[in-house]
PDB file of N, CA and C in Angstrom:
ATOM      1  N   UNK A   1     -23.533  27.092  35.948  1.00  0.00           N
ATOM      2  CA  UNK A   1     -22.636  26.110  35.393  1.00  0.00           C
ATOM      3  C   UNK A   1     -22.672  26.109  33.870  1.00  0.00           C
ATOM      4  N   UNK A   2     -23.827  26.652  33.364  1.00  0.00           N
ATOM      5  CA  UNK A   2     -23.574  26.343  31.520  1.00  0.00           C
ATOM      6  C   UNK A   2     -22.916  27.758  31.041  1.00  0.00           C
ATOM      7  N   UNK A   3     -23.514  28.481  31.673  1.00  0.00           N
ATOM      8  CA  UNK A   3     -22.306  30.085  31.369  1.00  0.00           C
ATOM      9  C   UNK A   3     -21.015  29.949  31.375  1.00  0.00           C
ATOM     10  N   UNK A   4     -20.405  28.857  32.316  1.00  0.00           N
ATOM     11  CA  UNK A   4     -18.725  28.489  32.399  1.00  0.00           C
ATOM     12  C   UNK A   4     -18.722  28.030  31.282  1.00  0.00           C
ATOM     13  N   UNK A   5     -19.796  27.154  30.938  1.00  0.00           N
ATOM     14  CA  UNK A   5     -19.074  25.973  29.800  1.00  0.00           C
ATOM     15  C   UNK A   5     -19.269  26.967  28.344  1.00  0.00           C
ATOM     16  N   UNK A   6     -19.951  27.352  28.193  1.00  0.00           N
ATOM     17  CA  UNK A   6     -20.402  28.537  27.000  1.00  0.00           C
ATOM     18  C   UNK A   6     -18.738  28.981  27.032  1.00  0.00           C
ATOM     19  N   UNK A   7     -18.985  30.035  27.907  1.00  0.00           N
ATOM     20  CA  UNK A   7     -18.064  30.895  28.139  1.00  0.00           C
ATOM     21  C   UNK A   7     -16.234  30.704  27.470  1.00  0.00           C
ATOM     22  N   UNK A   8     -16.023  29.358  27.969  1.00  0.00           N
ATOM     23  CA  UNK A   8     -14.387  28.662  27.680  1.00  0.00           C
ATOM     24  C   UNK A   8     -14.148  28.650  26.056  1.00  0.00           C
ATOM     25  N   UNK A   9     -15.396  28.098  25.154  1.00  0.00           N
ATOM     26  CA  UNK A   9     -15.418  27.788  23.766  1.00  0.00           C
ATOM     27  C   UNK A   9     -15.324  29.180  23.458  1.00  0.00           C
ATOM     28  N   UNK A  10     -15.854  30.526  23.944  1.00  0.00           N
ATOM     29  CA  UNK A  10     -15.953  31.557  22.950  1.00  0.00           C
ATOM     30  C   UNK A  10     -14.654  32.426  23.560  1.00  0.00           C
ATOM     31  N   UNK A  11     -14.261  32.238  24.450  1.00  0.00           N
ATOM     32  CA  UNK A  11     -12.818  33.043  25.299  1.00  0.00           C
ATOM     33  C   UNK A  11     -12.029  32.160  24.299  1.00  0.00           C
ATOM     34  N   UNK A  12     -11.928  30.630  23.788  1.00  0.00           N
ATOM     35  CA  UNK A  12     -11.005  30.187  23.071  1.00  0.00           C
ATOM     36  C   UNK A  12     -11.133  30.362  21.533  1.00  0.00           C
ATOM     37  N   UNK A  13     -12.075  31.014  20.739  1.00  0.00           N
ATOM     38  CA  UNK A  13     -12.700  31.456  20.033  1.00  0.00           C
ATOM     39  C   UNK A  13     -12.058  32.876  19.504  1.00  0.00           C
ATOM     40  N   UNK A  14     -12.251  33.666  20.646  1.00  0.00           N
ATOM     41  CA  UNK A  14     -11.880  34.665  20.487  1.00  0.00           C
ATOM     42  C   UNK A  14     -10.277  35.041  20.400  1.00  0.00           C
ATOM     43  N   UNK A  15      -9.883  34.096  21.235  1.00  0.00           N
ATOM     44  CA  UNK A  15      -7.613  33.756  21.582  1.00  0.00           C
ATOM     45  C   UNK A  15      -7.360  33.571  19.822  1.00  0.00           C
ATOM     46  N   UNK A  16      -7.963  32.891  19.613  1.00  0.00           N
ATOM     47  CA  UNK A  16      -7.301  32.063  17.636  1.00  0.00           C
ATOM     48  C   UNK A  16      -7.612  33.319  16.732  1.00  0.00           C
ATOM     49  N   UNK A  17      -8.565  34.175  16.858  1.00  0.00           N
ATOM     50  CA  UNK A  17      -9.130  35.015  15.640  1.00  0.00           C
ATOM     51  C   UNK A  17      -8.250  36.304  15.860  1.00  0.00           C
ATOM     52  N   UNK A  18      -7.640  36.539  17.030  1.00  0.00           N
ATOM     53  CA  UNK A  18      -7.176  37.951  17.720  1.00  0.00           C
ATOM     54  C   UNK A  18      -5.496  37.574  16.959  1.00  0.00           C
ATOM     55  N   UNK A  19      -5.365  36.015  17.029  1.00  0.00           N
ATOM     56  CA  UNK A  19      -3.607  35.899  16.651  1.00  0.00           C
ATOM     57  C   UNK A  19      -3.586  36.449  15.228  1.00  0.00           C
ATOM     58  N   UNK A  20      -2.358  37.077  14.867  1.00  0.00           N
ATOM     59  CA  UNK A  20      -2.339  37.231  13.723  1.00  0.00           C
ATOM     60  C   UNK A  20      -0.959  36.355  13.178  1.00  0.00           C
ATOM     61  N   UNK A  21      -1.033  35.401  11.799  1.00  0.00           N
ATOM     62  CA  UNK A  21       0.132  34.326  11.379  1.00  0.00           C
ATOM     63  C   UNK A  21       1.491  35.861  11.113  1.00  0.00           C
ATOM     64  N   UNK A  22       2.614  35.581  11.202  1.00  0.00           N
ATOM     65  CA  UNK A  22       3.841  36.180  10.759  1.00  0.00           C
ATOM     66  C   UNK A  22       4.048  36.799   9.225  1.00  0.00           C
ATOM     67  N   UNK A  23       3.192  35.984   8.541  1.00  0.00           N
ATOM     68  CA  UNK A  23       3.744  35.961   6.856  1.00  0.00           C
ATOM     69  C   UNK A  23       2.295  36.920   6.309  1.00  0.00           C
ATOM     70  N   UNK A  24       1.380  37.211   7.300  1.00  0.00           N
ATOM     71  CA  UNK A  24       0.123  38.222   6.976  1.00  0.00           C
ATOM     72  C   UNK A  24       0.348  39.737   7.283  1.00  0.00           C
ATOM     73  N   UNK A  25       1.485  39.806   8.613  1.00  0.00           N
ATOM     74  CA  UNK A  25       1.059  41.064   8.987  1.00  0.00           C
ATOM     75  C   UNK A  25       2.607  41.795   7.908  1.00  0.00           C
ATOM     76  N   UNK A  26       2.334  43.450   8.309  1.00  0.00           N
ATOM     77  CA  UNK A  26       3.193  43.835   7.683  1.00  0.00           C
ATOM     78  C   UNK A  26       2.357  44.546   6.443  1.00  0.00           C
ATOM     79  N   UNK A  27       2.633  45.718   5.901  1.00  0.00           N
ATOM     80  CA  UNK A  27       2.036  46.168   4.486  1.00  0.00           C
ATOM     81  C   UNK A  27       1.628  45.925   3.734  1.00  0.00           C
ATOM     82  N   UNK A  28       0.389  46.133   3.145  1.00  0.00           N
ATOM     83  CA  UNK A  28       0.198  45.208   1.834  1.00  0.00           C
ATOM     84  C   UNK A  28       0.852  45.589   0.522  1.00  0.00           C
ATOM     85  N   UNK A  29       1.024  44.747  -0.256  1.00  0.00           N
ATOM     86  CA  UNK A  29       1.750  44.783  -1.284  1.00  0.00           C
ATOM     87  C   UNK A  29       1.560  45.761  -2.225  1.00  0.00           C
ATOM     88  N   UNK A  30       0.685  46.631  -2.750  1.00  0.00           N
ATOM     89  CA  UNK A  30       0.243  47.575  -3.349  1.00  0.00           C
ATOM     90  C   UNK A  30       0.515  48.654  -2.516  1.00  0.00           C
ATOM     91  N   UNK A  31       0.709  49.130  -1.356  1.00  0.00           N
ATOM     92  CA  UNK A  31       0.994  50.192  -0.795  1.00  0.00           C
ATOM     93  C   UNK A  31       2.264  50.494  -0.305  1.00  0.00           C
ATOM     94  N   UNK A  32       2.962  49.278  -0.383  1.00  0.00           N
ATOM     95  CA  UNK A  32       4.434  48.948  -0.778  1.00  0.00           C
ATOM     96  C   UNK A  32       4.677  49.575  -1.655  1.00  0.00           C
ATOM     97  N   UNK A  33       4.687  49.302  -2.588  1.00  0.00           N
ATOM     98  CA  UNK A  33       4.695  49.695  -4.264  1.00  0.00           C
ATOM     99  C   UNK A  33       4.171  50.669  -4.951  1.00  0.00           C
ATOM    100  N   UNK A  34       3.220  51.695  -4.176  1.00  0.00           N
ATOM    101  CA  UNK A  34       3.123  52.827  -4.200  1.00  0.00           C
ATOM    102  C   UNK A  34       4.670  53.501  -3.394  1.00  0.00           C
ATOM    103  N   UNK A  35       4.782  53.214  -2.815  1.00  0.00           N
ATOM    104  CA  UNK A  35       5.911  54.113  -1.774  1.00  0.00           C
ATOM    105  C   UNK A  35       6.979  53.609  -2.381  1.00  0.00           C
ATOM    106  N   UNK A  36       7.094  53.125  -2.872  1.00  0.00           N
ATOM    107  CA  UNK A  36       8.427  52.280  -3.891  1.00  0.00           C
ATOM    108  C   UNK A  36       8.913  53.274  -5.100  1.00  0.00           C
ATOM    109  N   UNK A  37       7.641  53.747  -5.401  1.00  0.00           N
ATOM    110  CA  UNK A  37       7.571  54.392  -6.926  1.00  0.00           C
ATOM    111  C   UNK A  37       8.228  56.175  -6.825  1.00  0.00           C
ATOM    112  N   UNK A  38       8.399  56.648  -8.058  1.00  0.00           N
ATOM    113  CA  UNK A  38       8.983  57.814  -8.608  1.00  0.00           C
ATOM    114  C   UNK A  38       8.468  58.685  -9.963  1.00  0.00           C
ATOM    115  N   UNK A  39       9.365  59.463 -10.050  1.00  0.00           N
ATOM    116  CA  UNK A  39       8.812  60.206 -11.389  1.00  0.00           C
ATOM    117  C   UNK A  39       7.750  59.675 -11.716  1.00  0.00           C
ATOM    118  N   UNK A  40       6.671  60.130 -11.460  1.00  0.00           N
ATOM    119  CA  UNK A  40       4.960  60.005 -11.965  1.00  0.00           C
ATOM    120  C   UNK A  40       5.032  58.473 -11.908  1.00  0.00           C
ATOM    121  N   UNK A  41       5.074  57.571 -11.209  1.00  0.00           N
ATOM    122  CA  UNK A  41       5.101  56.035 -11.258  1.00  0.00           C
ATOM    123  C   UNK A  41       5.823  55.327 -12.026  1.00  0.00           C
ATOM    124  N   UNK A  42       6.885  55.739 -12.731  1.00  0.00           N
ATOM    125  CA  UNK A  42       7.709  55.275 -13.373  1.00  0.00           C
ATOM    126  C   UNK A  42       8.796  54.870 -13.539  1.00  0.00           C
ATOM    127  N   UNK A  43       9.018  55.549 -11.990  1.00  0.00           N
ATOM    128  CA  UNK A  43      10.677  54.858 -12.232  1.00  0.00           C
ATOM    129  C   UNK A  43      10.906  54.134 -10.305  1.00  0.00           C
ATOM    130  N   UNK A  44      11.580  53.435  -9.666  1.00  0.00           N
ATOM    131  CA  UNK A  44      11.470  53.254  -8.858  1.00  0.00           C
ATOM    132  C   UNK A  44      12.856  53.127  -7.663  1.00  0.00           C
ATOM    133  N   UNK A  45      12.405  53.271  -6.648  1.00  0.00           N
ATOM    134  CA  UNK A  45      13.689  53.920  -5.758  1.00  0.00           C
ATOM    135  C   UNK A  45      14.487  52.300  -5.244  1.00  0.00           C
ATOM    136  N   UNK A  46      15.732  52.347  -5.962  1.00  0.00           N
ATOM    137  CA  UNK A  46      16.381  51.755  -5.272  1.00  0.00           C
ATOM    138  C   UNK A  46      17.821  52.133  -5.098  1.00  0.00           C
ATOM    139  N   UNK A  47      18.850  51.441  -4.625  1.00  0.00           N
ATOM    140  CA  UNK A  47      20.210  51.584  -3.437  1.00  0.00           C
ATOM    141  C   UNK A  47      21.091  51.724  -4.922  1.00  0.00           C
ATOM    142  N   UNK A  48      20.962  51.075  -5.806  1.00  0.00           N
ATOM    143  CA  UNK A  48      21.503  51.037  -7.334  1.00  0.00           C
ATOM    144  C   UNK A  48      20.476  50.727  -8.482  1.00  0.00           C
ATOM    145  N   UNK A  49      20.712  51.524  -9.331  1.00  0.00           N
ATOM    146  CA  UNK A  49      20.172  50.780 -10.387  1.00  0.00           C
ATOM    147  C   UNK A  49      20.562  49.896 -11.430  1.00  0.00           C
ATOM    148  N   UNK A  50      19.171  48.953 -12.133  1.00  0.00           N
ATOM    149  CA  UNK A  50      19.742  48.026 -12.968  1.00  0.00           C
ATOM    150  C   UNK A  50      20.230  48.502 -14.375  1.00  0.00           C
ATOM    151  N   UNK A  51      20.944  47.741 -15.363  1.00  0.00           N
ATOM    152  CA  UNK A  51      21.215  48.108 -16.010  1.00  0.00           C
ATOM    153  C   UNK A  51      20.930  49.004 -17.196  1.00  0.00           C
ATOM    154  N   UNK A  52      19.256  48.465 -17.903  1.00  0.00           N
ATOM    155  CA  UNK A  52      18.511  49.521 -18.435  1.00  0.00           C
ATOM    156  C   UNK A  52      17.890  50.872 -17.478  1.00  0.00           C
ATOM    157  N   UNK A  53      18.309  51.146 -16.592  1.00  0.00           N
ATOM    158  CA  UNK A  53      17.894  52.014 -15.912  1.00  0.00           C
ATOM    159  C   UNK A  53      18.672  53.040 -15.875  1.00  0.00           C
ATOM    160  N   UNK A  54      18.190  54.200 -15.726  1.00  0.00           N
ATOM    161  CA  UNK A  54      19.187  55.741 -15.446  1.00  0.00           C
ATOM    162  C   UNK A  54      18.652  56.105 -13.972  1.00  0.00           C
ATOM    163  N   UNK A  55      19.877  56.930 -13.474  1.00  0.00           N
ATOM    164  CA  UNK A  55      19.825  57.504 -12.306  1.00  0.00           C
ATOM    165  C   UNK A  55      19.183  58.849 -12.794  1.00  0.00           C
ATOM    166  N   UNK A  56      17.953  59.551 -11.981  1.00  0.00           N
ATOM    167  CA  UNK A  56      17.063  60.436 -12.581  1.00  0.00           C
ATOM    168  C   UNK A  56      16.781  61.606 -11.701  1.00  0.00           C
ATOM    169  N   UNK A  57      16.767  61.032  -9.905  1.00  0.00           N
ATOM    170  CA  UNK A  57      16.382  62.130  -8.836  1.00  0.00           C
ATOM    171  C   UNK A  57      16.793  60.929  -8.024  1.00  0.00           C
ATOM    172  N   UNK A  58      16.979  61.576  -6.710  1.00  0.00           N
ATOM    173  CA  UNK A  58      16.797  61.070  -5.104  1.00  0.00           C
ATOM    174  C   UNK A  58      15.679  60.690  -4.796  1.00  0.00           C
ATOM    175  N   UNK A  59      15.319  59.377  -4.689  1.00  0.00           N
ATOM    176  CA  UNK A  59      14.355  59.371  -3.533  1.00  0.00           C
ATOM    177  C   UNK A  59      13.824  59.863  -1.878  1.00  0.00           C
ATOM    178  N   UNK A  60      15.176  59.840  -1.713  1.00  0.00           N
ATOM    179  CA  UNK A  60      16.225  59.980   0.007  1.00  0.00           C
ATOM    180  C   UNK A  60      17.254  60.109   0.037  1.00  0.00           C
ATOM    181  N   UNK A  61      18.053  60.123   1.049  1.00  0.00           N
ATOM    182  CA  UNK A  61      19.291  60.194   1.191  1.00  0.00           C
ATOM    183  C   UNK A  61      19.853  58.606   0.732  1.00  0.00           C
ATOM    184  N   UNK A  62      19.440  57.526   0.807  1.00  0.00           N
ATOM    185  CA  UNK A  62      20.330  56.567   0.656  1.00  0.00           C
ATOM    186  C   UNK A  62      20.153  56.233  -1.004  1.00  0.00           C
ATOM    187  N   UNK A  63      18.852  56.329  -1.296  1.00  0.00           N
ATOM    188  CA  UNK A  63      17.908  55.388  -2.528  1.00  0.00           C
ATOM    189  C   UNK A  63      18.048  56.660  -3.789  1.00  0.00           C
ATOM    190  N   UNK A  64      18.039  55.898  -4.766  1.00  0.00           N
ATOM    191  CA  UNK A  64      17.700  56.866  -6.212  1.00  0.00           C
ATOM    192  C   UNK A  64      16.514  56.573  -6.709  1.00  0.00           C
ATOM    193  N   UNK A  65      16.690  57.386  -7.771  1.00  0.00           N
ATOM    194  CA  UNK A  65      15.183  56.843  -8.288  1.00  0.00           C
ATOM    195  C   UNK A  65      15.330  56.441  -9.486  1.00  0.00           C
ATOM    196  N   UNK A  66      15.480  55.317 -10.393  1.00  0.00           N
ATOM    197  CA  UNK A  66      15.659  54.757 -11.292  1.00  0.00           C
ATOM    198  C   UNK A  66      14.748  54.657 -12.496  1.00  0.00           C
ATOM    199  N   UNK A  67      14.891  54.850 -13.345  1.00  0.00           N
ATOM    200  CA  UNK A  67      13.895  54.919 -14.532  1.00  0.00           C
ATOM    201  C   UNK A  67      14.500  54.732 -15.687  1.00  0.00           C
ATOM    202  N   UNK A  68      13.462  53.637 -16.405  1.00  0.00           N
ATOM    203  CA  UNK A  68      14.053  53.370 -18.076  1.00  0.00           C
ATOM    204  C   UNK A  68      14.061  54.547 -19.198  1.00  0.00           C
ATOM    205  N   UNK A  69      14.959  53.882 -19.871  1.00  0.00           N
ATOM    206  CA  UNK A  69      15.206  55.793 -20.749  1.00  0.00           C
ATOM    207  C   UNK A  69      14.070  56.280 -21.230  1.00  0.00           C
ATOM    208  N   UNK A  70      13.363  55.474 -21.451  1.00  0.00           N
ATOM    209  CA  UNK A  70      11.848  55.481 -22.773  1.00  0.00           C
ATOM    210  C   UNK A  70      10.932  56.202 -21.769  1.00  0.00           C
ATOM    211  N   UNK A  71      11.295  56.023 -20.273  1.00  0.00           N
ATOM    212  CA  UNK A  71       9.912  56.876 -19.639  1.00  0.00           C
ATOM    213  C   UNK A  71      10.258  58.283 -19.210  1.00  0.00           C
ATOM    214  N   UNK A  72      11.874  58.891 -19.553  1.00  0.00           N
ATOM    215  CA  UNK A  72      12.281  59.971 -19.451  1.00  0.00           C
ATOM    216  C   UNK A  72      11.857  61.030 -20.316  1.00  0.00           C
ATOM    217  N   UNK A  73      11.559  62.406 -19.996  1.00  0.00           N
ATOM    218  CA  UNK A  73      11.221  63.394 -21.065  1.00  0.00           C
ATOM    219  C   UNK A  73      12.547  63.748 -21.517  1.00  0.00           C
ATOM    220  N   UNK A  74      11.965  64.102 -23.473  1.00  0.00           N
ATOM    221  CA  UNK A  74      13.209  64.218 -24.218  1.00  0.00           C
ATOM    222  C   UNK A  74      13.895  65.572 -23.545  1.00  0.00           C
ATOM    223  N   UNK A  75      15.674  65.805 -23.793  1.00  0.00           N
ATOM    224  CA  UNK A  75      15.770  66.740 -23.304  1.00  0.00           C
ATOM    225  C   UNK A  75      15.768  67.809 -24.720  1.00  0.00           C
ATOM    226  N   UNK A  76      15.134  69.172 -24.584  1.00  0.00           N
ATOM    227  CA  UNK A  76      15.526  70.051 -25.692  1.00  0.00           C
ATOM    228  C   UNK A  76      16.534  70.719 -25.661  1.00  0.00           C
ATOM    229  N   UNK A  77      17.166  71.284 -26.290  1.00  0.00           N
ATOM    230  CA  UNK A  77      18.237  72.270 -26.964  1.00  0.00           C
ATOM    231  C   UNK A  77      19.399  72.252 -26.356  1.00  0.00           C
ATOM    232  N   UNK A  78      19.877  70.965 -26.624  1.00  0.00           N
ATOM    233  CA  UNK A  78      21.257  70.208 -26.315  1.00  0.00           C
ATOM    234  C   UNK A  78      21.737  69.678 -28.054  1.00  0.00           C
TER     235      UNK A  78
END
């Protein structure tokens, strides 16, 4: 009889620690943002870019890779 009663607290113990909340799971934010990134970490892939930004390479087929002019290499003998 005390093995049942043991038993219920750590089976309910174990139910709460196994759930995981909605807003935890999913990638963490830094490895996001590695996979986000471009040209040597500098420029980053999105659907358009913003306004200080140049279109530079593909990320993929849908995404570019966006980068501010200042992190572009100069071009020579133009």
């Amino acid at each position: 009889m005390a093995t049942a009663r043991s038993a219920l607290p750590v089976l309910a113990l174990l139910g709460l620690l196994s759930w995981v909340p909605p807003a935890g799971s999913g990638p963490n934010a830094y490895i996001k943002r590695f996979y986000n990134t471009c040209w040597r970490f500098s420029g980053v892939c999105r659907v358009a870019c913003q306004a200080k930004e140049v279109y530079h390479i593909l990320c993929d087929s849908a995404r570019k890779c966006c980068v501010k002019k200042a992190h572009l290499p100069p071009v020579v003998g133009v």
